[in-house]
Structures are given as C-alpha cells and as structure tokens.
PDB file of N, CA and C in Angstrom:
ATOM      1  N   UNK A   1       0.841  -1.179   0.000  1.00  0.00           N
ATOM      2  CA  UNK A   1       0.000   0.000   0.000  1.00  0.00           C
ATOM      3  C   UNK A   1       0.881   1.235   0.000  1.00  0.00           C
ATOM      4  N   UNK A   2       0.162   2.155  -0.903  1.00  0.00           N
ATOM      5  CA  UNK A   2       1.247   3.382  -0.858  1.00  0.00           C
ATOM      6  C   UNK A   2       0.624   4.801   0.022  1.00  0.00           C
ATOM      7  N   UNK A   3       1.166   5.463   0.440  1.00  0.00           N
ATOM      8  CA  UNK A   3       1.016   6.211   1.552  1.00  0.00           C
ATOM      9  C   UNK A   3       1.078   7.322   0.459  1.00  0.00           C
ATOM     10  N   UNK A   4      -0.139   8.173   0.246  1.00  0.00           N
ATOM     11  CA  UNK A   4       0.486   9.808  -0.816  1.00  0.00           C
ATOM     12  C   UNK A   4       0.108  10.479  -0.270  1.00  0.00           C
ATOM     13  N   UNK A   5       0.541  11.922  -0.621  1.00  0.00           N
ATOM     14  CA  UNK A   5       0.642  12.947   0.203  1.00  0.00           C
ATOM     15  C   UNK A   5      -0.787  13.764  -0.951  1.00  0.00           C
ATOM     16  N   UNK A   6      -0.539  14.926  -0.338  1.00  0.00           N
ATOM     17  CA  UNK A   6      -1.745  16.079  -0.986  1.00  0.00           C
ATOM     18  C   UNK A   6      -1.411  15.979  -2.437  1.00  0.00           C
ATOM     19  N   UNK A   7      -0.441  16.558  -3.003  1.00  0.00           N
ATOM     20  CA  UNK A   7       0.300  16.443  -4.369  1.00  0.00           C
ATOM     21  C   UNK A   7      -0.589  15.469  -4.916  1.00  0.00           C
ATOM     22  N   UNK A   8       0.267  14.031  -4.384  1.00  0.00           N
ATOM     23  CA  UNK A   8      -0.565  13.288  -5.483  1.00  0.00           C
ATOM     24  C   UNK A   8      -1.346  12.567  -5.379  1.00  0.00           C
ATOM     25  N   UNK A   9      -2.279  13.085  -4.807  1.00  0.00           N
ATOM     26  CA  UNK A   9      -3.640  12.208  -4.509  1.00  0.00           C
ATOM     27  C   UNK A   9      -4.665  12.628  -5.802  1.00  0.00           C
ATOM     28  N   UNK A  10      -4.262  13.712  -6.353  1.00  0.00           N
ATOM     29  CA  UNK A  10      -5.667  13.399  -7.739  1.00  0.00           C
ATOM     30  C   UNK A  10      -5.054  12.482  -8.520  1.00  0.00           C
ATOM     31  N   UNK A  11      -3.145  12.505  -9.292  1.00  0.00           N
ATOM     32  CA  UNK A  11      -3.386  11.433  -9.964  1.00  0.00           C
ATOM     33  C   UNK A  11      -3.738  10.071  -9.310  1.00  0.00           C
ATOM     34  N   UNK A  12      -3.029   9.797  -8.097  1.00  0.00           N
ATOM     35  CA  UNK A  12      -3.762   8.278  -7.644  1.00  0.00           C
ATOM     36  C   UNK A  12      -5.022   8.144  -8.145  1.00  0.00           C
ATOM     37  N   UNK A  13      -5.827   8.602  -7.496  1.00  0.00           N
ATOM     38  CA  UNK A  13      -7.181   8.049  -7.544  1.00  0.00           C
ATOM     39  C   UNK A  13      -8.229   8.577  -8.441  1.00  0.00           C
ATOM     40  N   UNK A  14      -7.211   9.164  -9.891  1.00  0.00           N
ATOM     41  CA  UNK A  14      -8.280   9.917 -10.750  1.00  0.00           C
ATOM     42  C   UNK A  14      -8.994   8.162 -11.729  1.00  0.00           C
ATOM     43  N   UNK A  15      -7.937   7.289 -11.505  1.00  0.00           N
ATOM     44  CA  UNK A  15      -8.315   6.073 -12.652  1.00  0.00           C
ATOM     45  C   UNK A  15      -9.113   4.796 -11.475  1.00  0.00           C
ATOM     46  N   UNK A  16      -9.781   4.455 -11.829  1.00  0.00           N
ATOM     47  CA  UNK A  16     -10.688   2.959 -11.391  1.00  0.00           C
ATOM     48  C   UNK A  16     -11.605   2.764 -10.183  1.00  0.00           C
ATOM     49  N   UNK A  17     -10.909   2.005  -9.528  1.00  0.00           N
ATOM     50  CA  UNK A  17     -11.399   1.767  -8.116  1.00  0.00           C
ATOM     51  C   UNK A  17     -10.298   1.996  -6.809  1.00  0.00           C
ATOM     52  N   UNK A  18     -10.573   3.076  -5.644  1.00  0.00           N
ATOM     53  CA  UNK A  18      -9.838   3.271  -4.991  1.00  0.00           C
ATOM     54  C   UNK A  18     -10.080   3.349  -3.683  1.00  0.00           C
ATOM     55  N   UNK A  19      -9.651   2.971  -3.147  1.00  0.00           N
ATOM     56  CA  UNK A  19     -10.154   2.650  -1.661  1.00  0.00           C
ATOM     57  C   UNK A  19      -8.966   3.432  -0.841  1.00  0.00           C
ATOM     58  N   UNK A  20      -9.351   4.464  -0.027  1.00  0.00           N
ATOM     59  CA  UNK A  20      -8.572   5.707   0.336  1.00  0.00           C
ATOM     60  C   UNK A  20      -8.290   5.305   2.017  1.00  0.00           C
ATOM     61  N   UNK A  21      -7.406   5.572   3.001  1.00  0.00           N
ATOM     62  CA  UNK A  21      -7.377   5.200   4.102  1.00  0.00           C
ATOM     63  C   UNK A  21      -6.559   6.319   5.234  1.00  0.00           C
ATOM     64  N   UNK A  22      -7.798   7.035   5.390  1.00  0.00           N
ATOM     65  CA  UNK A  22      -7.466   8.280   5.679  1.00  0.00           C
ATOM     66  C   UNK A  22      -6.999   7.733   7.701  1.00  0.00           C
ATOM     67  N   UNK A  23      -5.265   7.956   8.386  1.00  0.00           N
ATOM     68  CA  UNK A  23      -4.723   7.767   9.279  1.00  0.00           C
ATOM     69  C   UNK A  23      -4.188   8.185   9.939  1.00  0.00           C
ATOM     70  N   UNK A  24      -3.348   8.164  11.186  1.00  0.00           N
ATOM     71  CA  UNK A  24      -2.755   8.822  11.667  1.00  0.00           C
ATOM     72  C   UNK A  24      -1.938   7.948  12.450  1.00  0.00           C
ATOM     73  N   UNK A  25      -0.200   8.203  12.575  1.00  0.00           N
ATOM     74  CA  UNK A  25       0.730   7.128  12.922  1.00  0.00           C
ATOM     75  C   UNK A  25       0.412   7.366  14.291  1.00  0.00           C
ATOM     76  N   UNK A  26      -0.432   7.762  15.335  1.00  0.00           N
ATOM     77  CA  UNK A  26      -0.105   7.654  16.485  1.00  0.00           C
ATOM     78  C   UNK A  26      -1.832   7.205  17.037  1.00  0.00           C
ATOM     79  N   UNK A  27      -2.774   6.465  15.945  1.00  0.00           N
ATOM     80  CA  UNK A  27      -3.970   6.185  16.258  1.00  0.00           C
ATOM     81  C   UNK A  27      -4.114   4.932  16.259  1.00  0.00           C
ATOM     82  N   UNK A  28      -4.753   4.043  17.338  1.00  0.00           N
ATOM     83  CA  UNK A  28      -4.147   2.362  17.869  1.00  0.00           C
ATOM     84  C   UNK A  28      -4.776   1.996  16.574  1.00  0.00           C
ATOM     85  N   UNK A  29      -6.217   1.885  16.685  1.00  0.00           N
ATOM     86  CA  UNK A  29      -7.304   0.873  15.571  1.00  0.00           C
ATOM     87  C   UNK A  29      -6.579   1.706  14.277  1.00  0.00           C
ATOM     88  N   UNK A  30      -6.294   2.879  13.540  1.00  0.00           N
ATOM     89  CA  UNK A  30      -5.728   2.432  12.610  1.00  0.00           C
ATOM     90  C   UNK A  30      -4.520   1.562  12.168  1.00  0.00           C
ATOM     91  N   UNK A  31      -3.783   1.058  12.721  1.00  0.00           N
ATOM     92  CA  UNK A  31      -2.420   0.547  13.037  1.00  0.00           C
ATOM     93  C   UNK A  31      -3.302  -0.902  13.057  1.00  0.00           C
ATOM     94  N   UNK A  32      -3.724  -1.317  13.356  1.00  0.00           N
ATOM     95  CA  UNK A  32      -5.124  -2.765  13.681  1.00  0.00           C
ATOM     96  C   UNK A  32      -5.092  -3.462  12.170  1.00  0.00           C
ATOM     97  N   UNK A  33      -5.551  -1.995  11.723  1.00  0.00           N
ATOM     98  CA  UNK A  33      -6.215  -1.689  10.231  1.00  0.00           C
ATOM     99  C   UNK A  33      -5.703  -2.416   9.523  1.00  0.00           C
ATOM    100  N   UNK A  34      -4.706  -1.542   9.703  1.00  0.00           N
ATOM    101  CA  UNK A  34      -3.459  -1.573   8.416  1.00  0.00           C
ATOM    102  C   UNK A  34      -2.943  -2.888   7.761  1.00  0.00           C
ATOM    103  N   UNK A  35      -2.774  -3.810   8.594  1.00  0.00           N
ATOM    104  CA  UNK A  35      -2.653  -5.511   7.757  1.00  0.00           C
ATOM    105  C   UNK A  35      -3.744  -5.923   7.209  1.00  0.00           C
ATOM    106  N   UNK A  36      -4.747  -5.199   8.225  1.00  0.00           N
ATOM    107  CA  UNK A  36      -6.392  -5.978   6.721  1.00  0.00           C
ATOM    108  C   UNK A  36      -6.659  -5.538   5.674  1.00  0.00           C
ATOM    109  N   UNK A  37      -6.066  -3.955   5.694  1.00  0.00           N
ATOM    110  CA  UNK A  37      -6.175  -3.434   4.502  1.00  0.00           C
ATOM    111  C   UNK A  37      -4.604  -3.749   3.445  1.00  0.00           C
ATOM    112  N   UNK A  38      -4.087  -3.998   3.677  1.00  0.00           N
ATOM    113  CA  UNK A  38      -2.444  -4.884   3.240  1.00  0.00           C
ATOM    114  C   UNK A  38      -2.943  -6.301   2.396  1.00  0.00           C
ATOM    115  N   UNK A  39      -4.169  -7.182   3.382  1.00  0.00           N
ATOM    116  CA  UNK A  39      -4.471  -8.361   2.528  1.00  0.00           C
ATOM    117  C   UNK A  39      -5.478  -8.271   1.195  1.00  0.00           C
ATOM    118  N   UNK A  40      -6.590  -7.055   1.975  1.00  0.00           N
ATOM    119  CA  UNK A  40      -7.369  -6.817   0.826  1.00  0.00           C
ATOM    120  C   UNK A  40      -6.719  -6.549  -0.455  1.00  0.00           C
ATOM    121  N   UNK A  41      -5.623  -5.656  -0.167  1.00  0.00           N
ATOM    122  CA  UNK A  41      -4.974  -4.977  -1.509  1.00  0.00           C
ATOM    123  C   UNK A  41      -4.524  -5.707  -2.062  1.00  0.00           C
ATOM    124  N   UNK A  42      -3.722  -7.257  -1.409  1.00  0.00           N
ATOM    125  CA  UNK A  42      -3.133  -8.311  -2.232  1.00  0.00           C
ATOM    126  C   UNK A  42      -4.332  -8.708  -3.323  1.00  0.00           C
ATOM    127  N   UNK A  43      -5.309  -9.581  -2.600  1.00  0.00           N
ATOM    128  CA  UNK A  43      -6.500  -9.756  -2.956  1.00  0.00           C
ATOM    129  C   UNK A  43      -6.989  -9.538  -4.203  1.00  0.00           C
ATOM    130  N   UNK A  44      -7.224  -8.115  -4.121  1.00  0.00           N
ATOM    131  CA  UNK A  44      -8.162  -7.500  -5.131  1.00  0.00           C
ATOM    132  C   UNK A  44      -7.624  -6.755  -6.117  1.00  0.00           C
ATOM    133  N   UNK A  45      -6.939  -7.363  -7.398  1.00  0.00           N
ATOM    134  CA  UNK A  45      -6.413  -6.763  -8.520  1.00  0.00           C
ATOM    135  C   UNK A  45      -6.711  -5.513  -9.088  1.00  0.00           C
ATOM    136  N   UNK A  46      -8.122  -5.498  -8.913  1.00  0.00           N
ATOM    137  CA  UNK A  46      -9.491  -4.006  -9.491  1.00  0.00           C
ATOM    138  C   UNK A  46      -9.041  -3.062  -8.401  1.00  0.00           C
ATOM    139  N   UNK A  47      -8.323  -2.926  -7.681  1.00  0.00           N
ATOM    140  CA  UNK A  47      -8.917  -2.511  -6.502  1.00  0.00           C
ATOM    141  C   UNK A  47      -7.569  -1.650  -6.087  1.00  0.00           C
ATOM    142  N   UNK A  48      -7.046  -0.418  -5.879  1.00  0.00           N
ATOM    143  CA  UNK A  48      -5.793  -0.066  -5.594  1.00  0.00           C
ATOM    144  C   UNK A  48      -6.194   0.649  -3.897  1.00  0.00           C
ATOM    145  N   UNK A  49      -5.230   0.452  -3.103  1.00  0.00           N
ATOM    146  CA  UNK A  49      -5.541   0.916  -1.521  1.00  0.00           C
ATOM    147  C   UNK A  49      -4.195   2.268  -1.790  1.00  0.00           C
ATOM    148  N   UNK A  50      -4.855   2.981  -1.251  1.00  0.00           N
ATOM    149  CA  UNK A  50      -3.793   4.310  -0.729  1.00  0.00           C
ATOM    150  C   UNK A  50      -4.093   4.493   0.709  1.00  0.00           C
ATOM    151  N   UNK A  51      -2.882   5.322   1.148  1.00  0.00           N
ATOM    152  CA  UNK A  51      -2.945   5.424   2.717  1.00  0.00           C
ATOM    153  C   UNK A  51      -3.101   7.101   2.394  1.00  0.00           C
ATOM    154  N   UNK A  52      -3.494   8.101   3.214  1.00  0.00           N
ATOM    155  CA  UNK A  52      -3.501   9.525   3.625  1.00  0.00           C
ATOM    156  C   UNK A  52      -3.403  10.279   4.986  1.00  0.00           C
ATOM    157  N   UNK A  53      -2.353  10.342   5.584  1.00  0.00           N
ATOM    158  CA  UNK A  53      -1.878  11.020   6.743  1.00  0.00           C
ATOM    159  C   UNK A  53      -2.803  12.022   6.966  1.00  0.00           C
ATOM    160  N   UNK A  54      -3.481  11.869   7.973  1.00  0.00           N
ATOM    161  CA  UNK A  54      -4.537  13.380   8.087  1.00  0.00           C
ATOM    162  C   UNK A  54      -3.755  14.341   8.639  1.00  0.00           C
ATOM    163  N   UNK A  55      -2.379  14.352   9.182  1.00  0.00           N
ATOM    164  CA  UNK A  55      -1.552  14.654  10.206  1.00  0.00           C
ATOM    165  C   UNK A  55      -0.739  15.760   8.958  1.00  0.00           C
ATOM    166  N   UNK A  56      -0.404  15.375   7.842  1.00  0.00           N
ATOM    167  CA  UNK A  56       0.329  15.773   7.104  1.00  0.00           C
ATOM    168  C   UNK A  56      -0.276  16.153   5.355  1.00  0.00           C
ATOM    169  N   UNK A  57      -1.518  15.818   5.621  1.00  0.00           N
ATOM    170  CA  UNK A  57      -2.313  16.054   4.264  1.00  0.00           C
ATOM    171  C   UNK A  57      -3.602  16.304   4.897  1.00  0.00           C
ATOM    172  N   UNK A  58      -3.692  17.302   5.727  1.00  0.00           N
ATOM    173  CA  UNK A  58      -4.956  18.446   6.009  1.00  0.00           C
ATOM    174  C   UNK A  58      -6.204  18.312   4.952  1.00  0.00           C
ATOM    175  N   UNK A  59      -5.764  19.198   4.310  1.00  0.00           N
ATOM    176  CA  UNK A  59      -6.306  19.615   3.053  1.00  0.00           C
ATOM    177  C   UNK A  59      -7.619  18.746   2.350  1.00  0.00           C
ATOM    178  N   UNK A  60      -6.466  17.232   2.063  1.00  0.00           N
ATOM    179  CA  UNK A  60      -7.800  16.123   1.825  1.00  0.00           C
ATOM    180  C   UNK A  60      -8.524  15.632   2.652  1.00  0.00           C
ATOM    181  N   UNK A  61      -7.902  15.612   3.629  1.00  0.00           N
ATOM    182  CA  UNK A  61      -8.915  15.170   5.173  1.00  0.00           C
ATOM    183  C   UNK A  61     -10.125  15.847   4.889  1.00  0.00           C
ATOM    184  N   UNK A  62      -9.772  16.999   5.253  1.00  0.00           N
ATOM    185  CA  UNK A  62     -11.092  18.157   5.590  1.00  0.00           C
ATOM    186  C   UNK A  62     -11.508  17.831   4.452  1.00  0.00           C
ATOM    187  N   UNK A  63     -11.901  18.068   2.990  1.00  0.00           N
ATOM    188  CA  UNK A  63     -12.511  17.765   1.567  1.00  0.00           C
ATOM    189  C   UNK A  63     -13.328  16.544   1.542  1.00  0.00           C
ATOM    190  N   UNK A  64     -13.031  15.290   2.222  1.00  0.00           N
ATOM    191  CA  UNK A  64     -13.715  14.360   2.557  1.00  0.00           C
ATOM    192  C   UNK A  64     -14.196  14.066   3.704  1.00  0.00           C
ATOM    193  N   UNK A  65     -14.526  15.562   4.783  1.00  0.00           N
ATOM    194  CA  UNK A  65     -14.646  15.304   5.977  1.00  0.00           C
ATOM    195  C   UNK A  65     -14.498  13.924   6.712  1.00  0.00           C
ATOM    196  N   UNK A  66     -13.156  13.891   6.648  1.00  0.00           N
ATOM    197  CA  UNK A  66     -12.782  13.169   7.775  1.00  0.00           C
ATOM    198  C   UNK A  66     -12.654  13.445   9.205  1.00  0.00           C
ATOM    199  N   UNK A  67     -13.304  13.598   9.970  1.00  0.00           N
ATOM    200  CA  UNK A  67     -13.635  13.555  11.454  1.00  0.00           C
ATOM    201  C   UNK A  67     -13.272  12.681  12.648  1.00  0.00           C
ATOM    202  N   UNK A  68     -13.166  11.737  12.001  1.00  0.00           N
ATOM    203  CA  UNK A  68     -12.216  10.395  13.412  1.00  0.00           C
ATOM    204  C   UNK A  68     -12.018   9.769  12.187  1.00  0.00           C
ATOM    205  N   UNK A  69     -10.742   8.485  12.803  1.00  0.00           N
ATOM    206  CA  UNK A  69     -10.294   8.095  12.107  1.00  0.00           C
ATOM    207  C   UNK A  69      -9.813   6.412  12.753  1.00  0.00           C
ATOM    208  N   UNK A  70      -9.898   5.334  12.081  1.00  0.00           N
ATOM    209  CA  UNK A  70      -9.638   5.779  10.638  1.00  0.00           C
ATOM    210  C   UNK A  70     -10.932   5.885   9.603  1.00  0.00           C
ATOM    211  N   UNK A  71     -10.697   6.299   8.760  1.00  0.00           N
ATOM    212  CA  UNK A  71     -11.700   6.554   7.707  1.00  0.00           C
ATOM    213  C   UNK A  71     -11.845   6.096   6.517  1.00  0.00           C
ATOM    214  N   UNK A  72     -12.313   4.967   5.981  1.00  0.00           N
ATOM    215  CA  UNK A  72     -12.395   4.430   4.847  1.00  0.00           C
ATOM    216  C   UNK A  72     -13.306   5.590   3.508  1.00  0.00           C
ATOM    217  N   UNK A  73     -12.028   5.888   2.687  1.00  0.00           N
ATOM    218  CA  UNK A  73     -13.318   6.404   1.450  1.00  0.00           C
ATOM    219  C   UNK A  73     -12.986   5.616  -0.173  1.00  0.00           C
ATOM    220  N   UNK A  74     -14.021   4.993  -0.721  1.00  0.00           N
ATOM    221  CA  UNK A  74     -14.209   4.717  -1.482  1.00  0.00           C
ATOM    222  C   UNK A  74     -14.703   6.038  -2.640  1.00  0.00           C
ATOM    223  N   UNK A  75     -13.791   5.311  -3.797  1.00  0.00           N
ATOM    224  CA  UNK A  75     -13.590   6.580  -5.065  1.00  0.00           C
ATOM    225  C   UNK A  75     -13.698   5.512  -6.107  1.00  0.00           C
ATOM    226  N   UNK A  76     -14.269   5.892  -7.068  1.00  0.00           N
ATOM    227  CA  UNK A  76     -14.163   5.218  -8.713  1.00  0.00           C
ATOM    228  C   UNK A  76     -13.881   6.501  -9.574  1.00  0.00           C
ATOM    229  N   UNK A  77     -12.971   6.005 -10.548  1.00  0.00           N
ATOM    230  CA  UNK A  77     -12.519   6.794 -11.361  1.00  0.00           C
ATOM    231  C   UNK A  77     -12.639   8.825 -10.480  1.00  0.00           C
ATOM    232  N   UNK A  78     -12.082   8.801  -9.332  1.00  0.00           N
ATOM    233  CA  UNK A  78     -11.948  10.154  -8.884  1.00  0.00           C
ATOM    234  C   UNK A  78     -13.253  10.614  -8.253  1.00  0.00           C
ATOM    235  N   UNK A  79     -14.082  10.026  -8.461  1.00  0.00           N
ATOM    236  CA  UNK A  79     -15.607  10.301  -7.642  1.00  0.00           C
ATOM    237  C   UNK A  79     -15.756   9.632  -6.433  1.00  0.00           C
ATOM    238  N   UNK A  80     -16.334  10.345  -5.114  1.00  0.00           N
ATOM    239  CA  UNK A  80     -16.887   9.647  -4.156  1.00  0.00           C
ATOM    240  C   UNK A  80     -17.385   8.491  -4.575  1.00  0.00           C
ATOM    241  N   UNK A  81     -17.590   7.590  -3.731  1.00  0.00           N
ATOM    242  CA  UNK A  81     -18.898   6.859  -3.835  1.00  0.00           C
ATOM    243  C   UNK A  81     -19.373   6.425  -2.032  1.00  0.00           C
ATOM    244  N   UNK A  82     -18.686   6.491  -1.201  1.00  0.00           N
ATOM    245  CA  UNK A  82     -19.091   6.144   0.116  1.00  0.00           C
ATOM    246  C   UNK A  82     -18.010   6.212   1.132  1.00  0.00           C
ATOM    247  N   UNK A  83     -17.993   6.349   2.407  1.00  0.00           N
ATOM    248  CA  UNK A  83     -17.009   6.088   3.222  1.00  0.00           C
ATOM    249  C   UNK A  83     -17.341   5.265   4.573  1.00  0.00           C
ATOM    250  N   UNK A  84     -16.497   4.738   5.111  1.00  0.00           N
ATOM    251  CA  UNK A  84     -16.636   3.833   6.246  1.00  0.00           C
ATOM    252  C   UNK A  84     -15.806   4.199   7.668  1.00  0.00           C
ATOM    253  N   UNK A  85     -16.459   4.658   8.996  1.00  0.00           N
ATOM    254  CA  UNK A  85     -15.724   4.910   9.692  1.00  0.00           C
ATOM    255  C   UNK A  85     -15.511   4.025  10.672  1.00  0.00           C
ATOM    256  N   UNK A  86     -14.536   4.231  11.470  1.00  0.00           N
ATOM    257  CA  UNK A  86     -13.801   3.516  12.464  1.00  0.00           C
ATOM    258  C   UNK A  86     -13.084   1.571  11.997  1.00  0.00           C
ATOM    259  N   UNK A  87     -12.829   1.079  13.010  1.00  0.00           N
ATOM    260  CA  UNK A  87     -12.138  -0.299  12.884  1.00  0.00           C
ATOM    261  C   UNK A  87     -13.065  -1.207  12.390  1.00  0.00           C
ATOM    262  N   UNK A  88     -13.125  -1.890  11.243  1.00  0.00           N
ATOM    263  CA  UNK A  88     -14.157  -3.064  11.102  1.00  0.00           C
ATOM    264  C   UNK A  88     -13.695  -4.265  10.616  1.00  0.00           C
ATOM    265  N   UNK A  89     -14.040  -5.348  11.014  1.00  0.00           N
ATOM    266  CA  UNK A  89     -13.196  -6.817  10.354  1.00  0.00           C
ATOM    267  C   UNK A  89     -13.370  -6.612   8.234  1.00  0.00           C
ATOM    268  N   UNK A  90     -12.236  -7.783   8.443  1.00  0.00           N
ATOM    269  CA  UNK A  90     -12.256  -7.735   6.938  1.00  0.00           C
ATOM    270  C   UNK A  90     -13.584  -7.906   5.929  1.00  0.00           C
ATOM    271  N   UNK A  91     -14.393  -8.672   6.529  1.00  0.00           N
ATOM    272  CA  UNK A  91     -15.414  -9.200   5.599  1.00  0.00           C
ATOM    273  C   UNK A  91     -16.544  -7.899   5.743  1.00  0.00           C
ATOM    274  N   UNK A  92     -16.749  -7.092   6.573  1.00  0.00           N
ATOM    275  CA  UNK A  92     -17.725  -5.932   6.407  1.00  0.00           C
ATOM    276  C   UNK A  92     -16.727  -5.090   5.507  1.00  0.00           C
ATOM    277  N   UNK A  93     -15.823  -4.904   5.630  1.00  0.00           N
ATOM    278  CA  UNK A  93     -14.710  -3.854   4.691  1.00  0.00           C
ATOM    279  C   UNK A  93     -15.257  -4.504   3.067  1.00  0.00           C
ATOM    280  N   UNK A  94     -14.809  -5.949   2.889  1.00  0.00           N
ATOM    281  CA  UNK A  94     -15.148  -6.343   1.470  1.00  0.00           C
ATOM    282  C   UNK A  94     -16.491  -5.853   0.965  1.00  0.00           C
ATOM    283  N   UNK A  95     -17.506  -6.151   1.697  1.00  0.00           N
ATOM    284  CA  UNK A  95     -18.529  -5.762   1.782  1.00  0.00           C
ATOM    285  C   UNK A  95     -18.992  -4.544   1.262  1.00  0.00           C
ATOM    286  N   UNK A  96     -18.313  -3.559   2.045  1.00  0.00           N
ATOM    287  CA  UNK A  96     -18.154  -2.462   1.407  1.00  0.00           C
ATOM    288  C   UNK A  96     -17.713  -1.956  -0.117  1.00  0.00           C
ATOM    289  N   UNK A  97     -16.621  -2.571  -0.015  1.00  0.00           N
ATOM    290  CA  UNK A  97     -15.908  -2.208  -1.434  1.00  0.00           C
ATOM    291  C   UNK A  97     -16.901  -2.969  -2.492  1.00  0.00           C
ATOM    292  N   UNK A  98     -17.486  -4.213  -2.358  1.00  0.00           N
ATOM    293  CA  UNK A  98     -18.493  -5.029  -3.328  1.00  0.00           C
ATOM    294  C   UNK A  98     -19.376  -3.886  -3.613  1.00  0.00           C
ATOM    295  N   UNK A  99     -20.049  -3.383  -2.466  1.00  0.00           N
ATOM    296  CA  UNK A  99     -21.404  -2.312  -2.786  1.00  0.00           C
ATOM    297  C   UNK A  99     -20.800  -1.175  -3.588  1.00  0.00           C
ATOM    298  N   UNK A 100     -19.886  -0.744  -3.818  1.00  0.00           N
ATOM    299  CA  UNK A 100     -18.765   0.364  -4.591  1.00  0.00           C
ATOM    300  C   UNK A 100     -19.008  -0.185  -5.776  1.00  0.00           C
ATOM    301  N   UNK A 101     -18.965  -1.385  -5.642  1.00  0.00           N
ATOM    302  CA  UNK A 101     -18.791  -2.050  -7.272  1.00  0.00           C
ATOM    303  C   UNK A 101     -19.394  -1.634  -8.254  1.00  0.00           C
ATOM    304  N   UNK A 102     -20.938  -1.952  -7.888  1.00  0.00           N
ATOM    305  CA  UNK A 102     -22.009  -2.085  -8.249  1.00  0.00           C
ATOM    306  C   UNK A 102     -22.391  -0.641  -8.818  1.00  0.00           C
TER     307      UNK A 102
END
C-alpha cells in the first residue's frame, strides 16, 4: 500500500477503483487496520488501496470530511462513492468495497 501525500492524490485516484485510508501514525485501531487493509490490496487486482496522513495532508482530510479516524473512502474513477468509519473486520470492509462495485 502506498502512503500519498496532498500532491498526489488526484493522480492516484483519478483512474478505477480506490479505496482511500485516511490515518494517523499515532492512532491504535488504525495501526489494527493496516494488515487488513495490506491483505485486501493483495486480494483485489481491481482494486488499488492508498494510505492519507490526516496529520500531514490536512487539506484532503477536511474535503472528505474526515472527522475520526480511521476513515475508509471509497472513489471510482476520482468520484466519491461512500465512506466507512472507524475499525471493522475484513469481511464488512469487502462488503463495502463489493457495494462500490455495483
């Protein structure tokens, strides 16, 4: 999983399916997170995971009101489509990203 900063977060997530993981290095449950979202990304070929420091990339935080964290946001081709907050096992996360699909 790649960690981007403000810069380049439009090209990341201007192409497909993107599953955004808005964090902070000193927040426990995101740190939890972070290997389930590590397997999903193996997983799911369609599917690219980015990480976003709310700590150090303000800017997009606030734009996707992010408010606690961590914060799951789902994007296709650069558009919202939903977000997910706090710690959740893997199979409600898939879950999520399936309903993105669609």
């Amino acid at each position: 999983m790649k960690v981007i900063n403000e810069s380049e977060f439009v090209n990341e997530v201007k192409n497909g399916l993107v599953l955004v993981d808005f964090y902070a290095e000193w927040c426990g449950p995101c740190k939890m997170l972070s290997p389930v979202l590590e397997q999903i990304n193996k997983e799911n070929k369609d599917l690219k995971v980015v990480k976003v420091n709310i700590d150090t990339s303000r800017n997009v935080a606030s734009y996707y009101q992010v408010q606690s964290i961590p914060t799951l946001v789902l994007l296709k081709d650069g558009e919202f489509i939903h977000r997910m907050i706090g710690f959740n096992p893997k199979k409600k996360i898939e879950e999520f990203i399936e309903k993105g699909k669609k």
